[in-house]
Protein backbone atom coordinates (compact mmCIF):
# COMPACT_ATOMS: atom_id res chain seq x y z
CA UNK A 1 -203.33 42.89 -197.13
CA UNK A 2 -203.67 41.59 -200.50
CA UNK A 3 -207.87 41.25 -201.16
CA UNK A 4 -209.18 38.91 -203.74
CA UNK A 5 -211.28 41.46 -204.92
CA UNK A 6 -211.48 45.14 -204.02
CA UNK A 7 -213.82 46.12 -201.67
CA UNK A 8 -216.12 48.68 -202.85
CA UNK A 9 -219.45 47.97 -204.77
CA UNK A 10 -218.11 44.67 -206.57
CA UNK A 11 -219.64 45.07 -209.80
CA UNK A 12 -222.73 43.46 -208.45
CA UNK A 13 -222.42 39.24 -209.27
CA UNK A 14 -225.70 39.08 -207.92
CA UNK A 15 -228.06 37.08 -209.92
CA UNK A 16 -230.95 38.56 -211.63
CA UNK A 17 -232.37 41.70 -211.77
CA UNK A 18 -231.50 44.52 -213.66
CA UNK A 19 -228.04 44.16 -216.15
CA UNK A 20 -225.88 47.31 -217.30
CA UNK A 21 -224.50 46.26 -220.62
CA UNK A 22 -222.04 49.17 -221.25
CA UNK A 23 -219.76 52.06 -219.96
CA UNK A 24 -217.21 53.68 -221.61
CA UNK A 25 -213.69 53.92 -221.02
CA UNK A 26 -211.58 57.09 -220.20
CA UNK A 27 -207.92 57.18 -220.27
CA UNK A 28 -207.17 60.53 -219.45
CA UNK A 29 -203.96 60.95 -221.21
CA UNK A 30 -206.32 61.01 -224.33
CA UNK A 31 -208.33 64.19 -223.15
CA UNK A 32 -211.78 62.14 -223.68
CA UNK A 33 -214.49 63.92 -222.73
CA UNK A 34 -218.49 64.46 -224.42
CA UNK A 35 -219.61 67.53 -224.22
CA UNK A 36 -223.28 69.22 -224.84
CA UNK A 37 -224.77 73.26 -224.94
CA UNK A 38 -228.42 73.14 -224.42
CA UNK A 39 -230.01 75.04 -226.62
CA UNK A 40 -231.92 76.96 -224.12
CA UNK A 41 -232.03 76.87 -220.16
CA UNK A 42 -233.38 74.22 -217.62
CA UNK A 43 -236.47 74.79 -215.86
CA UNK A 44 -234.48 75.53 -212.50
CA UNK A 45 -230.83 75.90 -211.95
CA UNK A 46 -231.71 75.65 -208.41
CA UNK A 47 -232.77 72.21 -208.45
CA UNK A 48 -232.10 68.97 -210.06
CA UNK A 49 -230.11 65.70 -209.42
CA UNK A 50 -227.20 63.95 -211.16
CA UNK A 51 -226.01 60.29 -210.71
CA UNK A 52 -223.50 58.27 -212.02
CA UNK A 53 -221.15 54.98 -211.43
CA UNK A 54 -217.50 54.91 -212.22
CA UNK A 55 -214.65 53.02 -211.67
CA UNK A 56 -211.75 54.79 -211.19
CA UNK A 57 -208.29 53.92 -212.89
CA UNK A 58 -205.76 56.90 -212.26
CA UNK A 59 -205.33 58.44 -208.45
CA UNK A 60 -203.85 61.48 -207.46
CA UNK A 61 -205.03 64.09 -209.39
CA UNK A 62 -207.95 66.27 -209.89
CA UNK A 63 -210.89 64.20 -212.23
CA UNK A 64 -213.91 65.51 -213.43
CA UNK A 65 -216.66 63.15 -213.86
CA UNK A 66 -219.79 65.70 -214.78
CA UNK A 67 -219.12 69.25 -214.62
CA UNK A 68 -220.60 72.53 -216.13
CA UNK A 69 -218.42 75.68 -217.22
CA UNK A 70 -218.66 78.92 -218.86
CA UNK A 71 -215.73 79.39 -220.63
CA UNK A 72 -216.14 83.28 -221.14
CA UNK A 73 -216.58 84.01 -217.17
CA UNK A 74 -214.49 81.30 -216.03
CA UNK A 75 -217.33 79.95 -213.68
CA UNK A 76 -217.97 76.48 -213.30
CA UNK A 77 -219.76 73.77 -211.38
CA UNK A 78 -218.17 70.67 -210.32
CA UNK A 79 -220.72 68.04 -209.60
CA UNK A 80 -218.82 64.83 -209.37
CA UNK A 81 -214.88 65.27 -209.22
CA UNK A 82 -212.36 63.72 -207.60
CA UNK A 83 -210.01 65.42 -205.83
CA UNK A 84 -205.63 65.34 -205.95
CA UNK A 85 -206.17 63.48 -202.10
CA UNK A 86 -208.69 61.36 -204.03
CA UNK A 87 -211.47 63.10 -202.21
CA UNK A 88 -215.09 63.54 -203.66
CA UNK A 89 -215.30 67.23 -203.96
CA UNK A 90 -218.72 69.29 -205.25
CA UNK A 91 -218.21 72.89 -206.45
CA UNK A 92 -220.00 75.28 -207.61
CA UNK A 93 -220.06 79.25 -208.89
CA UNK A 94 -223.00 80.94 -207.93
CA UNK A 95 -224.85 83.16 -210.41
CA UNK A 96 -226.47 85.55 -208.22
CA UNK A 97 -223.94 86.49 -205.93
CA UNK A 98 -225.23 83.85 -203.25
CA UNK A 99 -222.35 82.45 -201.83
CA UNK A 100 -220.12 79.91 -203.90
CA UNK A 101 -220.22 75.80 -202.62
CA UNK A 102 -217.28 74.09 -201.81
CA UNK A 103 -217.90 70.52 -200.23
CA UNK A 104 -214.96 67.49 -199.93
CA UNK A 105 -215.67 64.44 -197.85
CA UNK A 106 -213.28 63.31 -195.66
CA UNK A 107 -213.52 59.78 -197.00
CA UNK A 108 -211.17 58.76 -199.70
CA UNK A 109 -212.38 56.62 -202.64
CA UNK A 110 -209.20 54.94 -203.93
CA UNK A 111 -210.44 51.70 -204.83
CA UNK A 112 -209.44 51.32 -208.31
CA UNK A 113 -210.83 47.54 -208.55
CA UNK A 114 -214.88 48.28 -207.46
CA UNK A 115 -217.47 50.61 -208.32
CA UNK A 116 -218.87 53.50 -206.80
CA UNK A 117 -222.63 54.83 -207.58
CA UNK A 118 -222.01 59.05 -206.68
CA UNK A 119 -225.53 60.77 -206.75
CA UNK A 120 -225.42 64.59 -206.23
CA UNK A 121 -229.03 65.95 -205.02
CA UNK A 122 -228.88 70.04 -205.11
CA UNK A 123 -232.10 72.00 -204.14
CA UNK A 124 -230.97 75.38 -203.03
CA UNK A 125 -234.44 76.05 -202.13
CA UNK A 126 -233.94 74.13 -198.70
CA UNK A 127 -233.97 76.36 -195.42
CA UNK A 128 -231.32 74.33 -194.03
CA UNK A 129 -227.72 74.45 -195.52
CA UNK A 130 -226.76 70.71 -195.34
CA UNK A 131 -229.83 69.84 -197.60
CA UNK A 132 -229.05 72.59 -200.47
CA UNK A 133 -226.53 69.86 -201.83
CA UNK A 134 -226.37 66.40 -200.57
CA UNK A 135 -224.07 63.80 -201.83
CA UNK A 136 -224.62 60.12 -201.71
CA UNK A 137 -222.00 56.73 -202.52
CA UNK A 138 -223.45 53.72 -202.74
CA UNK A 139 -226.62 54.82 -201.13
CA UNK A 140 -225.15 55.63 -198.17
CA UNK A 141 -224.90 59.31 -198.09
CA UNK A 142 -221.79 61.22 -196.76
CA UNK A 143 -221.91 63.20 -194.10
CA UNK A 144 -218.14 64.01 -193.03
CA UNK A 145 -216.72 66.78 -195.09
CA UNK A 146 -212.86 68.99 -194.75
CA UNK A 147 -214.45 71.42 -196.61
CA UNK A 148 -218.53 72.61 -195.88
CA UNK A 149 -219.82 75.76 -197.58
CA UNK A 150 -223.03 75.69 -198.44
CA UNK A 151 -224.40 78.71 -201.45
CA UNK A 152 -227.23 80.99 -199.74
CA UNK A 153 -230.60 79.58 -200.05
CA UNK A 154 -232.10 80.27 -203.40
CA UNK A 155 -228.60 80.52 -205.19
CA UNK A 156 -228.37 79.76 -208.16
CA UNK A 157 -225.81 77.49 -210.52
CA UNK A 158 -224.94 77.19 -214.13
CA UNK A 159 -225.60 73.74 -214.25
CA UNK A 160 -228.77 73.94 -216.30
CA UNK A 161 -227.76 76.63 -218.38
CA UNK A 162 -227.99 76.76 -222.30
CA UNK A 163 -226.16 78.89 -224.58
CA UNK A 164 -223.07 79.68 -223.31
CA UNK A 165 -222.21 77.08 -221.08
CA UNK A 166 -221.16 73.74 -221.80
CA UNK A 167 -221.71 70.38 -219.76
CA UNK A 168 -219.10 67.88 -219.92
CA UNK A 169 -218.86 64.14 -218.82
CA UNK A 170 -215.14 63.09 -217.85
CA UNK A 171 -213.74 66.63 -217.70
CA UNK A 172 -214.32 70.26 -216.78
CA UNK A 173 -213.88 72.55 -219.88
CA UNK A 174 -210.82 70.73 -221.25
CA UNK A 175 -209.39 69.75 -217.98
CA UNK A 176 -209.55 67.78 -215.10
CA UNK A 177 -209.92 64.67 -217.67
CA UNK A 178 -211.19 61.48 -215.62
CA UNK A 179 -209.26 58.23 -215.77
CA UNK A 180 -211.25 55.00 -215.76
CA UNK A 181 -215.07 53.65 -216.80
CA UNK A 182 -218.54 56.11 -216.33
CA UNK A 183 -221.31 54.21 -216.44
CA UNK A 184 -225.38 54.95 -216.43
CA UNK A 185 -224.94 58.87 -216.52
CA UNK A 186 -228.51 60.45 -215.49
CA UNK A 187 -229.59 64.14 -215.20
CA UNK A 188 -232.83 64.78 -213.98
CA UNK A 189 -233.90 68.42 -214.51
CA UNK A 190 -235.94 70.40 -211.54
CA UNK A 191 -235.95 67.30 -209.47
CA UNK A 192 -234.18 66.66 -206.54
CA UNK A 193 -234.50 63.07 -205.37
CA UNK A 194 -233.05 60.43 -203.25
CA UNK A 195 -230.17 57.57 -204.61
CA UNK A 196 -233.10 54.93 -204.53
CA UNK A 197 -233.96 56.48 -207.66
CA UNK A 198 -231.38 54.81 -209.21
CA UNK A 199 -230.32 52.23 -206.86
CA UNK A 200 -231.09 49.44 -203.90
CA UNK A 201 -229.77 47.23 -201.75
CA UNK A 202 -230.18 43.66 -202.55
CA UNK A 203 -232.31 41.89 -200.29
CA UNK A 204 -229.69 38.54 -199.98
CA UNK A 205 -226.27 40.44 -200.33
CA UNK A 206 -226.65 44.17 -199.18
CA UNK A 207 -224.41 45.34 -202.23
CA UNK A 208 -225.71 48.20 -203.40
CA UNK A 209 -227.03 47.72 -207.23
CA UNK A 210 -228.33 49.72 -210.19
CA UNK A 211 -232.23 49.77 -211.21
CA UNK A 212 -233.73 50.19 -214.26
CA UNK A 213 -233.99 54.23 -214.84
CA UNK A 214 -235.78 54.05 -218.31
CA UNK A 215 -238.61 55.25 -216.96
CA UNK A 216 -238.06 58.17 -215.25
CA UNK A 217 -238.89 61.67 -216.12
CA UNK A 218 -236.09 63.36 -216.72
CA UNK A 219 -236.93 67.08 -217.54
CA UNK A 220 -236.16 69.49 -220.27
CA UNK A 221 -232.71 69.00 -220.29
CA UNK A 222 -232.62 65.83 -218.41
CA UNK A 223 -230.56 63.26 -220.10
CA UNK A 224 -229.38 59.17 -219.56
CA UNK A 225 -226.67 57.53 -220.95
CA UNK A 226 -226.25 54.51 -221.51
CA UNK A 227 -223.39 53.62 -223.88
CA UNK A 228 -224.93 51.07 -225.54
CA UNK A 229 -223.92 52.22 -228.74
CA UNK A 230 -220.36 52.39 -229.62
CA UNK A 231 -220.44 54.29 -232.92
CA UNK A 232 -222.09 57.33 -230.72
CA UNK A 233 -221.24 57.11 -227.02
CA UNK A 234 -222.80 60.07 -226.75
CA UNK A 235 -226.34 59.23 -227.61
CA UNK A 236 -229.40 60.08 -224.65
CA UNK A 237 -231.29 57.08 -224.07
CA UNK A 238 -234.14 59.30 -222.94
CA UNK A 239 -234.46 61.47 -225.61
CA UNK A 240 -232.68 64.36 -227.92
CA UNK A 241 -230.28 65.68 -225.41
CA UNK A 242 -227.06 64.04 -227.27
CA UNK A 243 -223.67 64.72 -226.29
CA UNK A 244 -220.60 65.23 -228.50
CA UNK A 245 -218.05 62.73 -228.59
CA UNK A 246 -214.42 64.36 -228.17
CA UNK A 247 -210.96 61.65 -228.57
CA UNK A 248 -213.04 58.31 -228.01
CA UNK A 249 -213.43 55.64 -230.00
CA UNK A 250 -215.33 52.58 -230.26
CA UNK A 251 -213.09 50.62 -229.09
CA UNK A 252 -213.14 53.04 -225.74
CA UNK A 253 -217.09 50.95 -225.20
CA UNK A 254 -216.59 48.51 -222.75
CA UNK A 255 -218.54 45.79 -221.46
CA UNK A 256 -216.77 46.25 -217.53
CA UNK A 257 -219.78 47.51 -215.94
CA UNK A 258 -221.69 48.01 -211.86
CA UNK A 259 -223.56 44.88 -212.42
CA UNK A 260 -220.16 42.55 -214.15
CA UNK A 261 -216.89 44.12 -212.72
CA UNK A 262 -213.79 43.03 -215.29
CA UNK A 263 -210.29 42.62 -213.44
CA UNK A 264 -207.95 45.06 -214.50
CA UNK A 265 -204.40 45.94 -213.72
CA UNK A 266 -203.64 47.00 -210.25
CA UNK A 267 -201.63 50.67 -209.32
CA UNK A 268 -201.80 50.71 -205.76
CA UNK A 269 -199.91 47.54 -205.69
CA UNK A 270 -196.06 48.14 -205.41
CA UNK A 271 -194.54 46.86 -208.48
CA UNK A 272 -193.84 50.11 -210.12
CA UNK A 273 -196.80 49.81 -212.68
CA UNK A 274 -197.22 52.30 -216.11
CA UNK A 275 -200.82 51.88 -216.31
CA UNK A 276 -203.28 53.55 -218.64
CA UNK A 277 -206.29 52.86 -221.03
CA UNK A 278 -208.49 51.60 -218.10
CA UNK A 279 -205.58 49.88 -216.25
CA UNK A 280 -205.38 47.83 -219.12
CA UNK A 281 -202.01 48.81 -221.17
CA UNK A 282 -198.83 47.96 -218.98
CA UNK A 283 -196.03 50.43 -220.53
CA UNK A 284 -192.00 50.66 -219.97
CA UNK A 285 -190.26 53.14 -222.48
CA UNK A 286 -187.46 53.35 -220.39
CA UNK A 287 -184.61 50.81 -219.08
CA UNK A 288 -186.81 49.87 -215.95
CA UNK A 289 -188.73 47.06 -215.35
CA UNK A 290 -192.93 47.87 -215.40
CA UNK A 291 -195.34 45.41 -213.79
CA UNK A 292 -198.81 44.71 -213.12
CA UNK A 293 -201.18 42.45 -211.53
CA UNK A 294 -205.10 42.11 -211.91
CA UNK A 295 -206.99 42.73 -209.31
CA UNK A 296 -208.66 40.31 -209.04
CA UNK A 297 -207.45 36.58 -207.59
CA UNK A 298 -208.74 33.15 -207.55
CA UNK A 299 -208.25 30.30 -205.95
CA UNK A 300 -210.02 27.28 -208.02
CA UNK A 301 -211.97 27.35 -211.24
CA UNK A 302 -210.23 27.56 -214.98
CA UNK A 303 -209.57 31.18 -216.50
CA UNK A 304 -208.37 32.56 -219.93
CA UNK A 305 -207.16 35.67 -220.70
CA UNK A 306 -204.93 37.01 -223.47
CA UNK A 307 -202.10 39.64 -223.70
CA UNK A 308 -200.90 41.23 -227.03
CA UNK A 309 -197.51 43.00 -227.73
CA UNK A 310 -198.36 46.55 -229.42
CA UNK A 311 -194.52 47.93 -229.42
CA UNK A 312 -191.38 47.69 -227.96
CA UNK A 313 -188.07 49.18 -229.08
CA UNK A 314 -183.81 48.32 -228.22
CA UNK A 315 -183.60 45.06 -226.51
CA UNK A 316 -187.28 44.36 -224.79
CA UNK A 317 -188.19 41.89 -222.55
CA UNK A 318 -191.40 40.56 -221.29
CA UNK A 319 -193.10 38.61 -219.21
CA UNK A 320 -196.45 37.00 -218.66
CA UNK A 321 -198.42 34.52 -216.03
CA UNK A 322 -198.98 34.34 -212.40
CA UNK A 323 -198.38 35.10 -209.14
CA UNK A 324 -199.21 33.45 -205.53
CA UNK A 325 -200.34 36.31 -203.26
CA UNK A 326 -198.01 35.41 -200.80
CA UNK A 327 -194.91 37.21 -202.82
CA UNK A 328 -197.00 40.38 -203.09
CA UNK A 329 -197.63 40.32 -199.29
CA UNK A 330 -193.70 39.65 -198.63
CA UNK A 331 -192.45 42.11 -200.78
CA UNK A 332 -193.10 44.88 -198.73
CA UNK A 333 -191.65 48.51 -199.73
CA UNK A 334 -188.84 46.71 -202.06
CA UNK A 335 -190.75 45.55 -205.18
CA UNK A 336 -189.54 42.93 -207.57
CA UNK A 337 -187.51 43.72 -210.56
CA UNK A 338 -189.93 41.61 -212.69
CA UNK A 339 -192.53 38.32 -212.63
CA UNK A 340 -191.02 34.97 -211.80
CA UNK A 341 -188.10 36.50 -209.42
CA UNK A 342 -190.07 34.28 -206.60
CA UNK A 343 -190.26 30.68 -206.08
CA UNK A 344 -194.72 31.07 -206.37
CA UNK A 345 -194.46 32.52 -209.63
CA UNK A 346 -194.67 31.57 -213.35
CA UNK A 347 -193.46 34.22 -216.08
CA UNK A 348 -193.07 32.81 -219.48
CA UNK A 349 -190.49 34.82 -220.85
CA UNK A 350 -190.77 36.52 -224.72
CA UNK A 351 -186.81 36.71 -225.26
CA UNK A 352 -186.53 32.53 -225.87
CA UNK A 353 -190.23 31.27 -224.76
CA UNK A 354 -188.32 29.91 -221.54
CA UNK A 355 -190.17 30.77 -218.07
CA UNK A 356 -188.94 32.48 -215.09
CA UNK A 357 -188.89 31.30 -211.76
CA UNK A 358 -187.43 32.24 -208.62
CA UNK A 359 -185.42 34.54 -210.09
CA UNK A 360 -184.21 31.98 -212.98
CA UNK A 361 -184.73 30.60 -216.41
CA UNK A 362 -186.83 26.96 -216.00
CA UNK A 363 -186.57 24.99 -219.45
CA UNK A 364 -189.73 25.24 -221.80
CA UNK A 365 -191.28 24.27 -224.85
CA UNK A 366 -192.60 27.42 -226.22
CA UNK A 367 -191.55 30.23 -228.96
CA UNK A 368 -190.61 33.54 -227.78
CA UNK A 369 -193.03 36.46 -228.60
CA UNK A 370 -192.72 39.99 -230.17
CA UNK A 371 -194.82 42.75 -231.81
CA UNK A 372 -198.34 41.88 -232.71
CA UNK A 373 -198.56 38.53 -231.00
CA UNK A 374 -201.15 37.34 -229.13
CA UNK A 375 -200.29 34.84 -226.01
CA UNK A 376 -203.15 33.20 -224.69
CA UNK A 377 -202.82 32.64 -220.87
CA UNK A 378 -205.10 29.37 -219.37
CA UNK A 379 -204.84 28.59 -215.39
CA UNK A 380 -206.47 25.59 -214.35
CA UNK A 381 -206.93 25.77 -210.29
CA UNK A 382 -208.96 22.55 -210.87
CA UNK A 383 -206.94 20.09 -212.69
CA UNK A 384 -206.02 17.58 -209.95
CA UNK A 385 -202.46 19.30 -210.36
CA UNK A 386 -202.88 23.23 -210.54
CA UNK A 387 -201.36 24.53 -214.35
CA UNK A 388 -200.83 27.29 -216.54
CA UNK A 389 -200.62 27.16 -219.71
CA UNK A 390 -199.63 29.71 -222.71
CA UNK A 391 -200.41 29.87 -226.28
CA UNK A 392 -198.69 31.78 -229.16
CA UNK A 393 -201.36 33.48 -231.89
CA UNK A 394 -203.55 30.41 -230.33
CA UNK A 395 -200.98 27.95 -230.51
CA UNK A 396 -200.19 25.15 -228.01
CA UNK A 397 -196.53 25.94 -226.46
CA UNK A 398 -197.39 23.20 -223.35
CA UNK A 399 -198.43 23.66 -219.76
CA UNK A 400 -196.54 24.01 -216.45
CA UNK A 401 -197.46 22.96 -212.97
CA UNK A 402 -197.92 25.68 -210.53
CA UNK A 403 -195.24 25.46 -207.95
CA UNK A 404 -195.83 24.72 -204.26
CA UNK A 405 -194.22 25.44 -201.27
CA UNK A 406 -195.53 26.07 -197.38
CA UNK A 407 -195.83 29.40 -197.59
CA UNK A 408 -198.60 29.37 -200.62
CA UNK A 409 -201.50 31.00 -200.06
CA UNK A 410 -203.76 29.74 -202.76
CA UNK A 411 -204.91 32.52 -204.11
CA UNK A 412 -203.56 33.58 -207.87
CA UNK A 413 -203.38 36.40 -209.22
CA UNK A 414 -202.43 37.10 -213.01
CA UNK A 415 -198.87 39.23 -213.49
CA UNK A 416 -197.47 40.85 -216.44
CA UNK A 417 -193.83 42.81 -216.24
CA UNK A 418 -192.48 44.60 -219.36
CA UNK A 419 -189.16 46.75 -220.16
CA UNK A 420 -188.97 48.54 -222.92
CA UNK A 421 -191.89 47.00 -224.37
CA UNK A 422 -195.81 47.60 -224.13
CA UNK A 423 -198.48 45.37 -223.42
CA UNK A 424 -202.72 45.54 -224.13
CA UNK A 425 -204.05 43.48 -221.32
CA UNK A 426 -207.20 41.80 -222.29
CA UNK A 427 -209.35 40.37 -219.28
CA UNK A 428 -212.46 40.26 -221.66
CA UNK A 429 -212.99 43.61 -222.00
CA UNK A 430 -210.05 44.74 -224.30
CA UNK A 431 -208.68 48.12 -224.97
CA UNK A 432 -207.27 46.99 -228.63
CA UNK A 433 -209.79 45.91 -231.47
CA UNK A 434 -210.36 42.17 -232.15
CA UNK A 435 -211.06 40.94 -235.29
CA UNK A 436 -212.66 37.67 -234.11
CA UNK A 437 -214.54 37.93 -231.56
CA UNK A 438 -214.60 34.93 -228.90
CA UNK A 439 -216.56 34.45 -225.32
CA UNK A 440 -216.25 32.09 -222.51
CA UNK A 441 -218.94 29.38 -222.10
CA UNK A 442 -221.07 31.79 -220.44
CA UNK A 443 -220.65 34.32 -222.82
CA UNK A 444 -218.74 37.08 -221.27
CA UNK A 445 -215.24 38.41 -222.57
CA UNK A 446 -214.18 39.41 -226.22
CA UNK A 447 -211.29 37.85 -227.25
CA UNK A 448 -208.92 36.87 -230.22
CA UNK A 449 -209.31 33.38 -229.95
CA UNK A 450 -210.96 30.49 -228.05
CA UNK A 451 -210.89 30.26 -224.45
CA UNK A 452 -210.48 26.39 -224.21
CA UNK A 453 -212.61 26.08 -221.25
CA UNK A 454 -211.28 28.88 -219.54
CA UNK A 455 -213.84 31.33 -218.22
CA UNK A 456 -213.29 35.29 -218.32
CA UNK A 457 -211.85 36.90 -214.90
CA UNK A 458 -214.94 39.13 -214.23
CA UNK A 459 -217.22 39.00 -210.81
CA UNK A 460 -220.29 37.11 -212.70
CA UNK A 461 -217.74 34.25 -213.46
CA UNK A 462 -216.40 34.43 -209.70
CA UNK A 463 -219.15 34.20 -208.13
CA UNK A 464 -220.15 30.90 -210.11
CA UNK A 465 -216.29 29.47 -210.26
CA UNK A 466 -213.97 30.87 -208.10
């Protein structure tokens, strides 16, 4: 099953209400994390509440999304990680000898195209184990666990803790480094409270969405942020409770957020990807063919979206445009070699500016494309006939008509495939710097050029276009 969209909380293109401008993005090959000491202790280390959305790129391995750790006992307090099954796992050391926690749900969040809002409610005070830590996705809270050991009532946690111990979003210490986007981060000290805090189901949709949290009280060392400002990702929205910024960069803000989810590329698909920097940079230093596709797919409406070339070495080739889900579907366990090896897809080709097509070169009238260049990508699903069409540092190099054939779906879905060579995806949302910066119509996306009527592949525009 090939979804047009990933199934999880969609990114919210639900009109109105509250808007989340910013998250940040972590490719964990960087070690990214921000990090903070308080300067003295919470009011309770017993009770208080943490929430957070993300939108997770890499699977597989263990990610820390908040976490606590003392680096000179070794004892440390997991509050949001996910786990090498791709579990949600809480953990904590106790500090009074109370019986370390140890929870994993059963349920495994490996949706890399949706986000998840994770809130994590401890209050060790509770005469009942099940309540001293309660966890919560999407407002829904989870309730089937592998692992369930509860600390002893009254324990208490380093989370909290000043001198000594640091907290850390996107990593544990400096490990367990997160892979993908960490939105609306909110610590509310000596309060434990329930996920409508932060969240609520819309009335029309039922999609779970994020509320204004600007006004809470957050505590002594309570903290929001908001990463609204891209020269210090770091900063607390509440108050003074800033966090160091550690191997991110402003150009690691992005504007792929709960309430406007940004397609990416897809690694649960079976094409062999190299994914990293949010799903965004498609990689292949070796002699084998990498590919991607975004995950999201339309089926009418016009969208732009542009792909540069930041290195390739040897003899590189690449590829760029789109594929008809049915090849995805058909291809089973044996993945293509590359874009354009089926008869429903387009890949304009950088060696000669030819395109491939069912598993040939189709004459063309563009350039070929190298280092540094920027090829715009426009598919019009409206145009009486369906086309794509490709431009070179923004110019023209002519359209093509989508093919057809019985077995077409409909539904499009962008495809890149490199070898040897490296790619920066841009959907809107771009993990290179621009030096002009251009929106749709609507104005979403950040790109290099125009759009020329496209629209930007995100679930605001879907929801109005596709």
């Amino acid at each position: 099953m090939l979804p047009t969209i990933a199934t999880g909380n969609l990114g919210s293109a639900l009109a109105g209400g509250y808007e989340v401008a910013n998250s940040y993005r972590s490719n964990s090959g960087d070690s990214p994390r921000l990090s903070k000491t308080f300067s003295s202790a919470s009011n309770s280390n017993t009770t208080f509440t943490v929430s957070a959305w993300v939108k997770r790129s890499k699977l597989g391995a263990n990610q820390d999304v908040v976490s606590a750790f003392q680096s000179s006992s070794g004892k440390q307090t997991d509050l949001i990680r996910f786990g090498s099954g791709d579990d949600l796992e809480f953990y904590a050391h106790t500090t009074n000898s109370s019986g370390n926690a140890d929870i994993q749900t059963n349920r495994l969040f490996r949706d890399v195209g949706a986000w998840y809002h994770i809130v994590v409610r401890v209050d060790t005070t509770q005469g009942t184990d099940t309540n001293r830590v309660r966890i919560y996705v999407n407002g829904v809270q989870e309730t089937s666990f592998s692992t369930s050991n509860y600390m002893n009532q009254n324990g208490t946690i380093i989370w909290g803790l000043g001198s000594g111990t640091e907290h850390t979003i996107g990593a544990v210490g400096t490990s367990n480094y997160f892979g993908g986007y960490v939105a609306e981060v909110v610590y509310l000290d000596s309060q434990s409270v329930a996920p409508t805090t932060f969240g609520e189901f819309d009335e029309d949709s039922g999609i779970w969405k994020p509320i204004d949290v600007s006004g809470l009280t957050f505590g002594t060392n309570g903290f929001y942020l908001d990463f609204e400002d891209s020269s210090a990702l770091g900063n607390d929205a509440n108050g003074s409770n800033n966090f160091t910024v550690n191997n991110l960069t402003a150009t690691d803000q992005s504007t792929d957020t709960c309430t406007n989810n940004f397609a990416v590329g897809n690694p649960l698909l079976n094409y062999n990807p190299q994914l990293t920097e949010g799903n965004l940079v498609l990689t292949s230093s070796g002699t084998a063919w990498k590919n991607s596709m975004s995950t999201i797919g339309v089926s009418s409406g016009i969208w732009y979206h542009e792909v540069k070339i930041t290195a390739e070495s040897g003899v590189p080739y690449g590829l760029i445009g789109v594929t008809d889900s049915y090849h995805p579907n058909s291809w089973g366990a044996s993945p293509p070699n590359y874009l354009g090896i089926g008869a429903l897809q387009i890949g304009y080709y950088n060696d000669n500016g030819t395109y491939y097509q069912n598993d040939g070169q189709q004459s063309y009238s563009g350039n070929g494309f190298g280092v540094n260049d920027i090829i715009g990508v426009l598919l019009d699903l409206d145009a009486g006939t369906p086309t794509i069409k490709f431009y070179k540092n923004d110019a023209d190099q002519g359209s093509i008509n989508l093919p057809t054939s019985s077995n077409s779906t409909g539904l499009w879905f962008f495809m890149h495939s490199v070898y040897i060579q490296t790619m920066s995806i841009n959907y809107g949302s771009p993990a290179h710097a621009i030096s002009t910066s251009n929106t749709d119509a609507n104005g979403y996306g950040n790109f290099e050029f125009a759009t020329k009527g496209g629209y930007t592949l995100n679930t605001k525009n879907l929801a109005e276009f596709g």
